[in-house]
PDB file of N, CA and C in Angstrom:
ATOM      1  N   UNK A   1     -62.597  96.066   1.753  1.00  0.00           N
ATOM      2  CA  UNK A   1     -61.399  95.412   1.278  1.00  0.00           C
ATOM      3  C   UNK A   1     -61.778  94.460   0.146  1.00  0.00           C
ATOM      4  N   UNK A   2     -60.870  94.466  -0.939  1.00  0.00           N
ATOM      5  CA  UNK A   2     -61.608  93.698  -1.907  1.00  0.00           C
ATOM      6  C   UNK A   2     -60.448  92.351  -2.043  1.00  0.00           C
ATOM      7  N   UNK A   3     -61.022  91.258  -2.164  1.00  0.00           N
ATOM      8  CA  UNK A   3     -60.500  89.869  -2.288  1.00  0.00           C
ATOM      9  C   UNK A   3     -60.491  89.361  -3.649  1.00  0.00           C
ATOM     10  N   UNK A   4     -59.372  88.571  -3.409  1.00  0.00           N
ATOM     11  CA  UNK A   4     -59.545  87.318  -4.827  1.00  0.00           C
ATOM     12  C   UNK A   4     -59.451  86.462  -4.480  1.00  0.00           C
ATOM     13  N   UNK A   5     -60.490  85.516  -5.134  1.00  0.00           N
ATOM     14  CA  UNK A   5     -60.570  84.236  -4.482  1.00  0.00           C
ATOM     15  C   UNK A   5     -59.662  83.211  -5.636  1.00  0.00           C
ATOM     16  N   UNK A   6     -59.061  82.318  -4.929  1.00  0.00           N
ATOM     17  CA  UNK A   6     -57.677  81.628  -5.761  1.00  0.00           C
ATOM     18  C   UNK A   6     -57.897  79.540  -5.211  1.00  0.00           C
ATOM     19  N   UNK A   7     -57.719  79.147  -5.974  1.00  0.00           N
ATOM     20  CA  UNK A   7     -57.621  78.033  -5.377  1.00  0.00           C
ATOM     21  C   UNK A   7     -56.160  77.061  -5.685  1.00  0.00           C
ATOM     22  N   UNK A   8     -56.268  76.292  -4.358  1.00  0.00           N
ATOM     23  CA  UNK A   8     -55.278  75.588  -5.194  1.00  0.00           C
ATOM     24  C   UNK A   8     -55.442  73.585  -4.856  1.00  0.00           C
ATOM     25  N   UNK A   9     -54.731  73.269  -5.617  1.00  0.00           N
ATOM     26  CA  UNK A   9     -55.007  71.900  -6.340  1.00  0.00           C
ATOM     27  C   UNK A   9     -53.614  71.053  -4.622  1.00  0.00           C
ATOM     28  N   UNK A  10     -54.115  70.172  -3.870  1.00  0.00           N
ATOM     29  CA  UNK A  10     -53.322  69.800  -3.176  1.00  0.00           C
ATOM     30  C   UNK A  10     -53.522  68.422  -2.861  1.00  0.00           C
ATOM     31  N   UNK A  11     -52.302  67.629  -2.050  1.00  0.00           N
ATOM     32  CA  UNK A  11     -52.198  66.201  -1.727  1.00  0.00           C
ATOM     33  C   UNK A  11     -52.923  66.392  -0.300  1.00  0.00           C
ATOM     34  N   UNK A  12     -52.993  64.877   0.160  1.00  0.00           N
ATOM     35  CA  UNK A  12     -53.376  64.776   1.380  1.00  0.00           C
ATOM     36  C   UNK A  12     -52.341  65.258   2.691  1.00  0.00           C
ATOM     37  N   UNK A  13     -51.031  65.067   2.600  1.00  0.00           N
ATOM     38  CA  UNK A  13     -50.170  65.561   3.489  1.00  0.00           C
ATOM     39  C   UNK A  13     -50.149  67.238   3.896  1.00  0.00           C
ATOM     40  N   UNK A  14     -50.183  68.062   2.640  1.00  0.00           N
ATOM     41  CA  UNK A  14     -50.276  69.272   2.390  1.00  0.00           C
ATOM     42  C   UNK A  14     -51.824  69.867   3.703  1.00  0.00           C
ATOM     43  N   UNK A  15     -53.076  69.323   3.041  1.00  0.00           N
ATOM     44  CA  UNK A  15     -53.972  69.424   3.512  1.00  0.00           C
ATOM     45  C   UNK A  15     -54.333  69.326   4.710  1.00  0.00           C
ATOM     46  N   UNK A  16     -53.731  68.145   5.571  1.00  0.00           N
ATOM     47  CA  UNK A  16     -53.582  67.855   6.744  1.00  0.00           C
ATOM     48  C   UNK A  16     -52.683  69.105   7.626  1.00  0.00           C
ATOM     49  N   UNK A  17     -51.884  69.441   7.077  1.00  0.00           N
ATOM     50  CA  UNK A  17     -51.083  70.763   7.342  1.00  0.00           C
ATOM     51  C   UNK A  17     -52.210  72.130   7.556  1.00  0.00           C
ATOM     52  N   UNK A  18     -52.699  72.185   6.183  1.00  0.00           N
ATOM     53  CA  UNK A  18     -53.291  73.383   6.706  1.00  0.00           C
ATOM     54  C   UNK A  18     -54.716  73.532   7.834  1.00  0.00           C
ATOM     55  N   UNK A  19     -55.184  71.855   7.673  1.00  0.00           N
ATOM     56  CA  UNK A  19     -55.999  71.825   8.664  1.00  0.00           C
ATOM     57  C   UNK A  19     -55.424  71.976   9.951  1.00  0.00           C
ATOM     58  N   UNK A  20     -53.986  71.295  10.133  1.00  0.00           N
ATOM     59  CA  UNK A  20     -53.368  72.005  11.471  1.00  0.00           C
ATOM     60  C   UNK A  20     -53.698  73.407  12.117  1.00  0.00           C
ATOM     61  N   UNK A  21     -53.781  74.150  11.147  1.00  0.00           N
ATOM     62  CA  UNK A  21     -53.738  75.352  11.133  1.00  0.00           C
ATOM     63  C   UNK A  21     -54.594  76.176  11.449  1.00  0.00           C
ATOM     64  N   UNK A  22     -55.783  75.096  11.727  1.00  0.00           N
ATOM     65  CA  UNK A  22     -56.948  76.208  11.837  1.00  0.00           C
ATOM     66  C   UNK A  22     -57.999  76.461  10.663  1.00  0.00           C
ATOM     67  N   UNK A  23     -57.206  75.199   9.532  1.00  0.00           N
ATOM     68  CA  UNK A  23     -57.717  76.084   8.232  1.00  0.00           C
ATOM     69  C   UNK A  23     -57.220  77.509   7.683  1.00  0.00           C
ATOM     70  N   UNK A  24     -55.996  77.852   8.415  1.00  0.00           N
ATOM     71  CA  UNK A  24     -55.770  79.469   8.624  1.00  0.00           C
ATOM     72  C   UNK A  24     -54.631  79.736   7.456  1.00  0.00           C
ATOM     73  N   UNK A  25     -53.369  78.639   7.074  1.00  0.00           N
ATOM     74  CA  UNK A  25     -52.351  79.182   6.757  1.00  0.00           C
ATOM     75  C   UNK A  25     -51.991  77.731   6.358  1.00  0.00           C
ATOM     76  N   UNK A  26     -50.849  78.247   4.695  1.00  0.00           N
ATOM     77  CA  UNK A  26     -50.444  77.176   4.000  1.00  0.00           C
ATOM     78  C   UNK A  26     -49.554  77.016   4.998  1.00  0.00           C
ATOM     79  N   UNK A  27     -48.418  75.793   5.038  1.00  0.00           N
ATOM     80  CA  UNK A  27     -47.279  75.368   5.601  1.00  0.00           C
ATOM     81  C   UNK A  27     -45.942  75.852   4.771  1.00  0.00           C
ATOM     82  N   UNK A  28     -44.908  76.166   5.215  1.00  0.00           N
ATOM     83  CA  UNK A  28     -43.748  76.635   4.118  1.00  0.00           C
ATOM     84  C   UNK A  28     -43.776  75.572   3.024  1.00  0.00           C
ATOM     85  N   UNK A  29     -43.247  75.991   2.526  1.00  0.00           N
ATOM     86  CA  UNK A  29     -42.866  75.168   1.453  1.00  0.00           C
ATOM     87  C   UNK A  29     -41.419  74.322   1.865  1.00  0.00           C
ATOM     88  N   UNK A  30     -41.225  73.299   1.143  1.00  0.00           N
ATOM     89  CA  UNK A  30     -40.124  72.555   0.948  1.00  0.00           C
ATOM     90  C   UNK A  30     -38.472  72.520   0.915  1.00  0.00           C
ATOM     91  N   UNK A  31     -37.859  72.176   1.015  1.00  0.00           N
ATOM     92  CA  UNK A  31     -36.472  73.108   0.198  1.00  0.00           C
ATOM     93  C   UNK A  31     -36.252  72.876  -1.188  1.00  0.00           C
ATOM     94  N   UNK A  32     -37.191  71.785  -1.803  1.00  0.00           N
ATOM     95  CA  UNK A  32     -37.232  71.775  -3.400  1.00  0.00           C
ATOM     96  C   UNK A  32     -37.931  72.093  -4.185  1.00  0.00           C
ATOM     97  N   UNK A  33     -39.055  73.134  -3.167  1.00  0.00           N
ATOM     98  CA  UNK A  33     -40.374  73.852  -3.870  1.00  0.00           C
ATOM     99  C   UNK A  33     -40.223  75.227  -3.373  1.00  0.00           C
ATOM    100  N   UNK A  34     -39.474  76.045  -4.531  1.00  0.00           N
ATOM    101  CA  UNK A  34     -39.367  77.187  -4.135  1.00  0.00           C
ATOM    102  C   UNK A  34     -40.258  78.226  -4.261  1.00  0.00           C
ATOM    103  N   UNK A  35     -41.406  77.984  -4.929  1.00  0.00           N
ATOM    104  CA  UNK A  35     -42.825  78.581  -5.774  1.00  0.00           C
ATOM    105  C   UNK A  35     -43.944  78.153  -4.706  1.00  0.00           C
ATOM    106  N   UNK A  36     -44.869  78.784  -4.348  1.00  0.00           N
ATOM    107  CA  UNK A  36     -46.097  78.294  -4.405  1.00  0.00           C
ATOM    108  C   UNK A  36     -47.045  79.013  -4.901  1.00  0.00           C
ATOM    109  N   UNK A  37     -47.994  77.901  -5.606  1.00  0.00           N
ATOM    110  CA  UNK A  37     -48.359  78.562  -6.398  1.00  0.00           C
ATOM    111  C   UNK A  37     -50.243  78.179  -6.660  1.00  0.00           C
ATOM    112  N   UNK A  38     -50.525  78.951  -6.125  1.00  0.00           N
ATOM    113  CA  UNK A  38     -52.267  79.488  -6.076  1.00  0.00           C
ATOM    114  C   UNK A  38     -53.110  79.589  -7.735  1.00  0.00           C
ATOM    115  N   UNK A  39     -54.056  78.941  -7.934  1.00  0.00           N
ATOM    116  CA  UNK A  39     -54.357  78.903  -9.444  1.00  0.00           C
ATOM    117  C   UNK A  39     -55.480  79.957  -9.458  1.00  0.00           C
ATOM    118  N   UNK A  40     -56.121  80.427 -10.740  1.00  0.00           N
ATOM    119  CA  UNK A  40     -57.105  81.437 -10.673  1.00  0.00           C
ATOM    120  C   UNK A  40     -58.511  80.765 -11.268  1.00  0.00           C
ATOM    121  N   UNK A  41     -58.592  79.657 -11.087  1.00  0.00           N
ATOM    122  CA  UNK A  41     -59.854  79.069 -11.614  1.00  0.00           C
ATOM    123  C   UNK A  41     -60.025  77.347 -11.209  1.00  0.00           C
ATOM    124  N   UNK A  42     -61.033  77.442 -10.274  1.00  0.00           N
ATOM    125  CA  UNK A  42     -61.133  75.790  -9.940  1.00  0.00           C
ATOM    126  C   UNK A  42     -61.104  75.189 -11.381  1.00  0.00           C
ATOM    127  N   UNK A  43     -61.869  75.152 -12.494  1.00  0.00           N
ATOM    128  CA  UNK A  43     -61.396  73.833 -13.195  1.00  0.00           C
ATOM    129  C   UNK A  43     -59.824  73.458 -13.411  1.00  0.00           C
ATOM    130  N   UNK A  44     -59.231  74.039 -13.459  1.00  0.00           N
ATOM    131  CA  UNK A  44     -57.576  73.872 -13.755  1.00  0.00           C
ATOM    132  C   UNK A  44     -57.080  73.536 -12.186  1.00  0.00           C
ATOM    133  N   UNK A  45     -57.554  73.567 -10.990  1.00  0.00           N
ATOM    134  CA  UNK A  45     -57.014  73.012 -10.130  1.00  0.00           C
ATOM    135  C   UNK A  45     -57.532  71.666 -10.020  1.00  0.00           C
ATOM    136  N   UNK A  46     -59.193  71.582 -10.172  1.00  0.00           N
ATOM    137  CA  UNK A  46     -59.379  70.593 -10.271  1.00  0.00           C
ATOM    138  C   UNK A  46     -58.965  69.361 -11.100  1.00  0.00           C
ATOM    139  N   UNK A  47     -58.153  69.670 -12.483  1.00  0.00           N
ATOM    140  CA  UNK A  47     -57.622  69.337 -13.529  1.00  0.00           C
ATOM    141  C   UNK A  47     -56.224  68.398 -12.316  1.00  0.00           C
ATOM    142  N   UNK A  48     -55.573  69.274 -11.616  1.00  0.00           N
ATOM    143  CA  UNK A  48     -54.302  68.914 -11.260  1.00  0.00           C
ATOM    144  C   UNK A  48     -54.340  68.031  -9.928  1.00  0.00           C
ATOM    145  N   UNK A  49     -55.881  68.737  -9.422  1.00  0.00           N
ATOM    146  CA  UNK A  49     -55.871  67.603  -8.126  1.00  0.00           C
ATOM    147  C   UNK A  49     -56.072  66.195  -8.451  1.00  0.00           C
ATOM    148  N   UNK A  50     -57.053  66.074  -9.886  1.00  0.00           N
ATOM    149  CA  UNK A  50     -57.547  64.801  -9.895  1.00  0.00           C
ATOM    150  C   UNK A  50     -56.741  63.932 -10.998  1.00  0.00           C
ATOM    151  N   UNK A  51     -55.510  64.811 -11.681  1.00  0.00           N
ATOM    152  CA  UNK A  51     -54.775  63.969 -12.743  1.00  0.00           C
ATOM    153  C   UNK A  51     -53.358  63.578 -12.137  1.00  0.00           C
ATOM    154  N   UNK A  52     -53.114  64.802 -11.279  1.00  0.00           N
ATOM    155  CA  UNK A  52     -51.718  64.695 -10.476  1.00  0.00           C
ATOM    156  C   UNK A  52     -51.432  63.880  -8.953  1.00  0.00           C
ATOM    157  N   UNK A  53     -52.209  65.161  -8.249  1.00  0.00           N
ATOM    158  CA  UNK A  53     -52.030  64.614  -6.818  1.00  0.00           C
ATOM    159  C   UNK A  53     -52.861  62.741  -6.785  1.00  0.00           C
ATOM    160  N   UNK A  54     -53.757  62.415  -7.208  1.00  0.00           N
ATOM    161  CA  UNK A  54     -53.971  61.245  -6.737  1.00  0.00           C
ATOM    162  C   UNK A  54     -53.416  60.503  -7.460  1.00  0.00           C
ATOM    163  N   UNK A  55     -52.801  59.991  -8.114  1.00  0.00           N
ATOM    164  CA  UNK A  55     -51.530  59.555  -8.976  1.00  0.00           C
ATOM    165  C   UNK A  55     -50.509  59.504  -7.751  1.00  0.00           C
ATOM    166  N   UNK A  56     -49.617  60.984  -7.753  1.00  0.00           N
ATOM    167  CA  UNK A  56     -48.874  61.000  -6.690  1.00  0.00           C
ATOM    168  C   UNK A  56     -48.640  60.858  -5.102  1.00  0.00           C
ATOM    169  N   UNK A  57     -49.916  60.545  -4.702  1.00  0.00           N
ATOM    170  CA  UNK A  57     -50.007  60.428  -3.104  1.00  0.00           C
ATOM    171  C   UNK A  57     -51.170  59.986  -2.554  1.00  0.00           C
ATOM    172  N   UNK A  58     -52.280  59.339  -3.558  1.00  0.00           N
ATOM    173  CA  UNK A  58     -53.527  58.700  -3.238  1.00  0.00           C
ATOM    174  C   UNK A  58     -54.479  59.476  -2.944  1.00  0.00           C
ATOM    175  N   UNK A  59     -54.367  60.764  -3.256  1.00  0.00           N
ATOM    176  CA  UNK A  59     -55.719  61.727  -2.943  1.00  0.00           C
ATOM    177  C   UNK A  59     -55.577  63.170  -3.605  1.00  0.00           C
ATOM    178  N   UNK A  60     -56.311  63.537  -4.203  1.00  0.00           N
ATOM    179  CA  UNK A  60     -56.117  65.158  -4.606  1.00  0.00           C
ATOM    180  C   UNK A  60     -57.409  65.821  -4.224  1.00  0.00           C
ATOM    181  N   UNK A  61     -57.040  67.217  -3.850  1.00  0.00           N
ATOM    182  CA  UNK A  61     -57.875  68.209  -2.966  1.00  0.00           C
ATOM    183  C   UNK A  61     -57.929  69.281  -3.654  1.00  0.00           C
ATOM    184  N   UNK A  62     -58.776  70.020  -3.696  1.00  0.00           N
ATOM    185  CA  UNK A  62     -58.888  71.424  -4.441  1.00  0.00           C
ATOM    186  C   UNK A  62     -59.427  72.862  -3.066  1.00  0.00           C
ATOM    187  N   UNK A  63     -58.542  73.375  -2.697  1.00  0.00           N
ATOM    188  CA  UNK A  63     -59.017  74.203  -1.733  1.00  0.00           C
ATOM    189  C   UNK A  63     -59.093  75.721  -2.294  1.00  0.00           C
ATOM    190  N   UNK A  64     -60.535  76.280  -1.965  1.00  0.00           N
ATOM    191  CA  UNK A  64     -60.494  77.628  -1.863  1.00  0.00           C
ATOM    192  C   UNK A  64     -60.152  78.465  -0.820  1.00  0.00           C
ATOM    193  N   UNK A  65     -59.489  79.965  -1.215  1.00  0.00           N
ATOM    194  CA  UNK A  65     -59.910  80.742  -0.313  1.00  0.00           C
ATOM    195  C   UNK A  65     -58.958  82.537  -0.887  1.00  0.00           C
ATOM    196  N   UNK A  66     -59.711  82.651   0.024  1.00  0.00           N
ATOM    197  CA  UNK A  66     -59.642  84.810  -0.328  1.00  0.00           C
ATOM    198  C   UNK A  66     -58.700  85.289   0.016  1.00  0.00           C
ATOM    199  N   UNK A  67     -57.885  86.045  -0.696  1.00  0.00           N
ATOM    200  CA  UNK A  67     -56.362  87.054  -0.631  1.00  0.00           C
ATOM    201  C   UNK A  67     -56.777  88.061  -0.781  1.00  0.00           C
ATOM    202  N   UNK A  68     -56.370  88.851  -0.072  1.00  0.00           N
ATOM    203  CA  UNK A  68     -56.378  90.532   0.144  1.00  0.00           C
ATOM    204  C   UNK A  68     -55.809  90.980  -1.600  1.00  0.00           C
ATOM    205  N   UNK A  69     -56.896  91.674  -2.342  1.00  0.00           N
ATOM    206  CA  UNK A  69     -56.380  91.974  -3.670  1.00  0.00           C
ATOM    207  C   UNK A  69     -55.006  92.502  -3.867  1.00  0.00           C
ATOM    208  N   UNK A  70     -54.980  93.594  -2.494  1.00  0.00           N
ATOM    209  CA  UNK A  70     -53.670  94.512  -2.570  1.00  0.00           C
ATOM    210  C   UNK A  70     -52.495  93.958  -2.655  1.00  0.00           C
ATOM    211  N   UNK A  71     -52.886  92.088  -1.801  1.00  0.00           N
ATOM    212  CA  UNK A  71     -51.254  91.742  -1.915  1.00  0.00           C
ATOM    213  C   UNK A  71     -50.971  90.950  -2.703  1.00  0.00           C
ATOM    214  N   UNK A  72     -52.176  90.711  -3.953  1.00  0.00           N
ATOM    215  CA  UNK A  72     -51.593  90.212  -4.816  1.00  0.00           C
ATOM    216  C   UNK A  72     -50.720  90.736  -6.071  1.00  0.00           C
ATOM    217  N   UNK A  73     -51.071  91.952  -6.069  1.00  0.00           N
ATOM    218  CA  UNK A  73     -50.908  93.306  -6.726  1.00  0.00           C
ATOM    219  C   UNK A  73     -49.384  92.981  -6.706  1.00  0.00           C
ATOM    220  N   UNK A  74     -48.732  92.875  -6.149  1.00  0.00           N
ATOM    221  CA  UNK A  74     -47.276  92.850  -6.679  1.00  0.00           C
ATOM    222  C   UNK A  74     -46.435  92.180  -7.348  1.00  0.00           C
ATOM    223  N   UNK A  75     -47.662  90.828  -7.408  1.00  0.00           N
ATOM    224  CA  UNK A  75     -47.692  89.804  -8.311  1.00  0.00           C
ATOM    225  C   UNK A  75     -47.699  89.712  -9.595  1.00  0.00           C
ATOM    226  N   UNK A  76     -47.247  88.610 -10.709  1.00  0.00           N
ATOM    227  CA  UNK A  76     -47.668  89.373 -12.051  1.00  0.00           C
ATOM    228  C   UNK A  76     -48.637  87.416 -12.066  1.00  0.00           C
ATOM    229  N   UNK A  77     -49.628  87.466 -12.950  1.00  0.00           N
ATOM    230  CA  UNK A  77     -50.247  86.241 -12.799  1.00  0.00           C
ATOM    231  C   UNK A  77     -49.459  85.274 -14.116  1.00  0.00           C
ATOM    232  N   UNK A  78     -49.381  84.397 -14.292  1.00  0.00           N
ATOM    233  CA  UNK A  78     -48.333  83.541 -15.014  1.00  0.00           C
ATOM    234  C   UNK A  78     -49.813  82.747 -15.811  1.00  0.00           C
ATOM    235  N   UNK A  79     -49.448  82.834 -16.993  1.00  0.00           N
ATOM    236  CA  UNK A  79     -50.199  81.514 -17.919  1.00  0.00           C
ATOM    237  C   UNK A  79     -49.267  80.527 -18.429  1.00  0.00           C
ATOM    238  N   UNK A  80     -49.656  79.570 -17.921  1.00  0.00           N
ATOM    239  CA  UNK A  80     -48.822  78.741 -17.715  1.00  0.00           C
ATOM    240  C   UNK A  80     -49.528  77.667 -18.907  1.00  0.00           C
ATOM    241  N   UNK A  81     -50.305  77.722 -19.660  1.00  0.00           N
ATOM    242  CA  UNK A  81     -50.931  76.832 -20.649  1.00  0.00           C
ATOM    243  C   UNK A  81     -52.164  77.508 -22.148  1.00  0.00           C
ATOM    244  N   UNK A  82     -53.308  77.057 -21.771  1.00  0.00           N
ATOM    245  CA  UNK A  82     -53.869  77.801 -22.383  1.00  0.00           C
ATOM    246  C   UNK A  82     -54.821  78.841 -21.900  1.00  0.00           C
ATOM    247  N   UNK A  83     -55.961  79.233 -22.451  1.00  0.00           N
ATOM    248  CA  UNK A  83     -56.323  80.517 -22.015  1.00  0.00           C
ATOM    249  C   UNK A  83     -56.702  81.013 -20.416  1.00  0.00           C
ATOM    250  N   UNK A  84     -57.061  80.216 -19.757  1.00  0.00           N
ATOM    251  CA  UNK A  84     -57.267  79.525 -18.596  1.00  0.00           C
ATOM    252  C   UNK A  84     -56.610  78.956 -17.152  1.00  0.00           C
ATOM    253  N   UNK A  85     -55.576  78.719 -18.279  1.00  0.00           N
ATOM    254  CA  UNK A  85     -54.088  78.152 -17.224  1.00  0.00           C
ATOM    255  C   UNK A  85     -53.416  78.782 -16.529  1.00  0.00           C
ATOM    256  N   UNK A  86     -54.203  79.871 -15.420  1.00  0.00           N
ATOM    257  CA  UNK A  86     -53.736  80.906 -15.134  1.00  0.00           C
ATOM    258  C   UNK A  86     -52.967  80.783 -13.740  1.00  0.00           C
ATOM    259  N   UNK A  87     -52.010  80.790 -12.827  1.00  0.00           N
ATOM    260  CA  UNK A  87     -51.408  80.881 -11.628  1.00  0.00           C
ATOM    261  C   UNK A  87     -50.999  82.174 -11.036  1.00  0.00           C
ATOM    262  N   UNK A  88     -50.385  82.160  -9.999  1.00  0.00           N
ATOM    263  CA  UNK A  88     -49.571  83.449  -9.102  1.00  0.00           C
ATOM    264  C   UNK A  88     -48.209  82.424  -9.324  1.00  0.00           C
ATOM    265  N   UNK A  89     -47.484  82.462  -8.988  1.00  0.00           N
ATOM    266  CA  UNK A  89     -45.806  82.269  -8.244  1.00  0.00           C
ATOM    267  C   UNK A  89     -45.636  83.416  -7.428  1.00  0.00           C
ATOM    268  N   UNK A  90     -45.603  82.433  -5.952  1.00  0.00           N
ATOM    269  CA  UNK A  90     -45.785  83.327  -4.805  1.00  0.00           C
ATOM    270  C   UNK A  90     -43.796  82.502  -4.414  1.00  0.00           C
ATOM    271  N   UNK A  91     -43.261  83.445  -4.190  1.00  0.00           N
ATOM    272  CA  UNK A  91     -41.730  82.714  -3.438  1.00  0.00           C
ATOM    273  C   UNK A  91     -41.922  82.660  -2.387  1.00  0.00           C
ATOM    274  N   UNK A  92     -41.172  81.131  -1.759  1.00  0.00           N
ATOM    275  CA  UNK A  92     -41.357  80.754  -0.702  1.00  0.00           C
ATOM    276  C   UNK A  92     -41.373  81.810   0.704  1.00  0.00           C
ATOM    277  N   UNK A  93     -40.200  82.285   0.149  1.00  0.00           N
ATOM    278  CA  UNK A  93     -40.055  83.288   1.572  1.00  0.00           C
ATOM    279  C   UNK A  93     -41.147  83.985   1.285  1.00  0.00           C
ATOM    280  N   UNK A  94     -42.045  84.158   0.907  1.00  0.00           N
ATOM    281  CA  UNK A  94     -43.347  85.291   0.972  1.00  0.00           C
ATOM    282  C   UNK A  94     -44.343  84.447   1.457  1.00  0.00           C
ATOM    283  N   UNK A  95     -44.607  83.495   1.574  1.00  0.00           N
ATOM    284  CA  UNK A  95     -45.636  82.635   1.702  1.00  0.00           C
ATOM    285  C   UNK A  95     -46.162  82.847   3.468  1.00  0.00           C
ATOM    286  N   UNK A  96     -45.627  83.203   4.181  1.00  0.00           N
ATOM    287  CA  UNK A  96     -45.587  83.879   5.586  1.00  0.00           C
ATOM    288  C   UNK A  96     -46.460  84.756   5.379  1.00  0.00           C
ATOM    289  N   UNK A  97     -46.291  85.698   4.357  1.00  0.00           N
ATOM    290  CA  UNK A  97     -47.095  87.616   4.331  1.00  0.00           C
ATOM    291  C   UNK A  97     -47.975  87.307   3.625  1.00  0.00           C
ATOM    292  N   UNK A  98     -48.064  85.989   2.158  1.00  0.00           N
ATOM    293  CA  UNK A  98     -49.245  85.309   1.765  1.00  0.00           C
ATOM    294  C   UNK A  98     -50.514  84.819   2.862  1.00  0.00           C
ATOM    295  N   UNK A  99     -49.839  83.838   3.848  1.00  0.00           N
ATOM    296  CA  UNK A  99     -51.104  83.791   4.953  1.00  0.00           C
ATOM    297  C   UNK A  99     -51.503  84.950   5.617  1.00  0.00           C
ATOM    298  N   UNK A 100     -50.970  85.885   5.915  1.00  0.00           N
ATOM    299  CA  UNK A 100     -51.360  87.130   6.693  1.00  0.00           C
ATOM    300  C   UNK A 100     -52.457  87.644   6.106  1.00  0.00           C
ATOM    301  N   UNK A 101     -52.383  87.670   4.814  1.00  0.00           N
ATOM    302  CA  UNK A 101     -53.263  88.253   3.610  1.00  0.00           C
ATOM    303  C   UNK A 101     -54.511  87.630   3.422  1.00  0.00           C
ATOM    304  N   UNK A 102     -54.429  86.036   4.125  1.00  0.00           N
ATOM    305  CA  UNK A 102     -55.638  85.351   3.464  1.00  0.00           C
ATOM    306  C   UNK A 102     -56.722  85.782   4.602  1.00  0.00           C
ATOM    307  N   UNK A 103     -58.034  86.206   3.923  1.00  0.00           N
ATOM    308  CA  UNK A 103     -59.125  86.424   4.474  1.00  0.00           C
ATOM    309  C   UNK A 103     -59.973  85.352   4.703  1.00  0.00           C
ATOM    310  N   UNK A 104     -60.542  85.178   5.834  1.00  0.00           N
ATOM    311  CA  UNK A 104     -61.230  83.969   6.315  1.00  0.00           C
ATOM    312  C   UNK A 104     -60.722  82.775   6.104  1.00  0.00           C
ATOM    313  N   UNK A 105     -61.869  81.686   5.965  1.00  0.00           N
ATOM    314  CA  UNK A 105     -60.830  80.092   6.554  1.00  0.00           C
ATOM    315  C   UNK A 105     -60.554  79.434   5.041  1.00  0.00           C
ATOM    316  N   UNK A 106     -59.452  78.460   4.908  1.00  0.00           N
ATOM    317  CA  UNK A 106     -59.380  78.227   3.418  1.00  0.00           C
ATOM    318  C   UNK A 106     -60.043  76.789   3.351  1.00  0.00           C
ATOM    319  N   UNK A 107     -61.012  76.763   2.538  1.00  0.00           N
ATOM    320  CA  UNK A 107     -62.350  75.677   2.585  1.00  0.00           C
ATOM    321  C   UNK A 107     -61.700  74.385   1.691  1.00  0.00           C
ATOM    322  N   UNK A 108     -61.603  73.438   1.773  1.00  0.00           N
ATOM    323  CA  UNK A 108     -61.343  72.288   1.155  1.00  0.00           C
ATOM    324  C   UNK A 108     -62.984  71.794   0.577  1.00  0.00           C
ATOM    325  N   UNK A 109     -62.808  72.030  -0.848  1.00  0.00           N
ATOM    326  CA  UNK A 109     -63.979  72.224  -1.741  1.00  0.00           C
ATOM    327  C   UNK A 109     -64.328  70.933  -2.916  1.00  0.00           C
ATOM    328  N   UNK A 110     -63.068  70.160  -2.773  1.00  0.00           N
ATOM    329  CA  UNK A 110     -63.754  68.888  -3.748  1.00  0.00           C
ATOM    330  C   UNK A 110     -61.921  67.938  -3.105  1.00  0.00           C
ATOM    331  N   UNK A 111     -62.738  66.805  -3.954  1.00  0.00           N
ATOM    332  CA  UNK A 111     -61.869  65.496  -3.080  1.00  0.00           C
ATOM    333  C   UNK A 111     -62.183  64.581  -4.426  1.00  0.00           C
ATOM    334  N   UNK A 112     -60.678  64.112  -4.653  1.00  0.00           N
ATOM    335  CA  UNK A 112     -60.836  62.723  -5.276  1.00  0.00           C
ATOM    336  C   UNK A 112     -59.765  61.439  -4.708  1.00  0.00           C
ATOM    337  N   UNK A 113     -60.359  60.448  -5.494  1.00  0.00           N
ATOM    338  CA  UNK A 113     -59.528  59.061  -4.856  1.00  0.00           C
ATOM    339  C   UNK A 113     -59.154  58.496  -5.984  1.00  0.00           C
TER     340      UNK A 113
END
């Protein structure tokens, strides 16, 4: 089975969630976050954990982890900046069949304050 590994840029509340989890599975999303959205290159998450989230909530997190290639495949990947600035937009209601997909545990890989 072949994987892509995706990371994404998160707050401390978020994080605490998926550690609920086992490490296993994001939490739904919001009712004012209808996207979630997985980046394709730690520096650009790291970019958002450490300019955004700790700004916004006193901590930003950058977590990895592996998606089943196949289910990203239906995806189209979004550049959202420059060459680099690459994302998914996963819709909320998918974010359920998104965790199903994720292979092994999703690692919380850098931390700022």
């Amino acid at each position: 089975m072949d994987t892509t590994t995706l990371w994404r840029p998160t707050g401390p509340q978020e994080l605490a969630l998926v550690e609920a989890s086992g490490w296993r599975a994001w939490p739904p999303r919001l009712p004012d976050q209808p996207i979630f959205y997985p980046v394709l290159n730690e520096d650009y998450a790291v970019r958002i954990a450490r300019d955004w989230n700790v700004r916004a909530s006193g901590g930003g997190y950058v977590a990895r982890f592996e998606v089943e290639t196949s289910f990203l495949d239906a995806y189209d990947v979004h550049q959202v900046g420059g060459d680099t600035i690459l994302e998914y937009w996963i819709p909320a209601e998918d974010l359920v069949e998104l965790n199903r997909h994720i292979v092994g545990l999703i690692e919380a890989v850098r931390e700022f304050r």
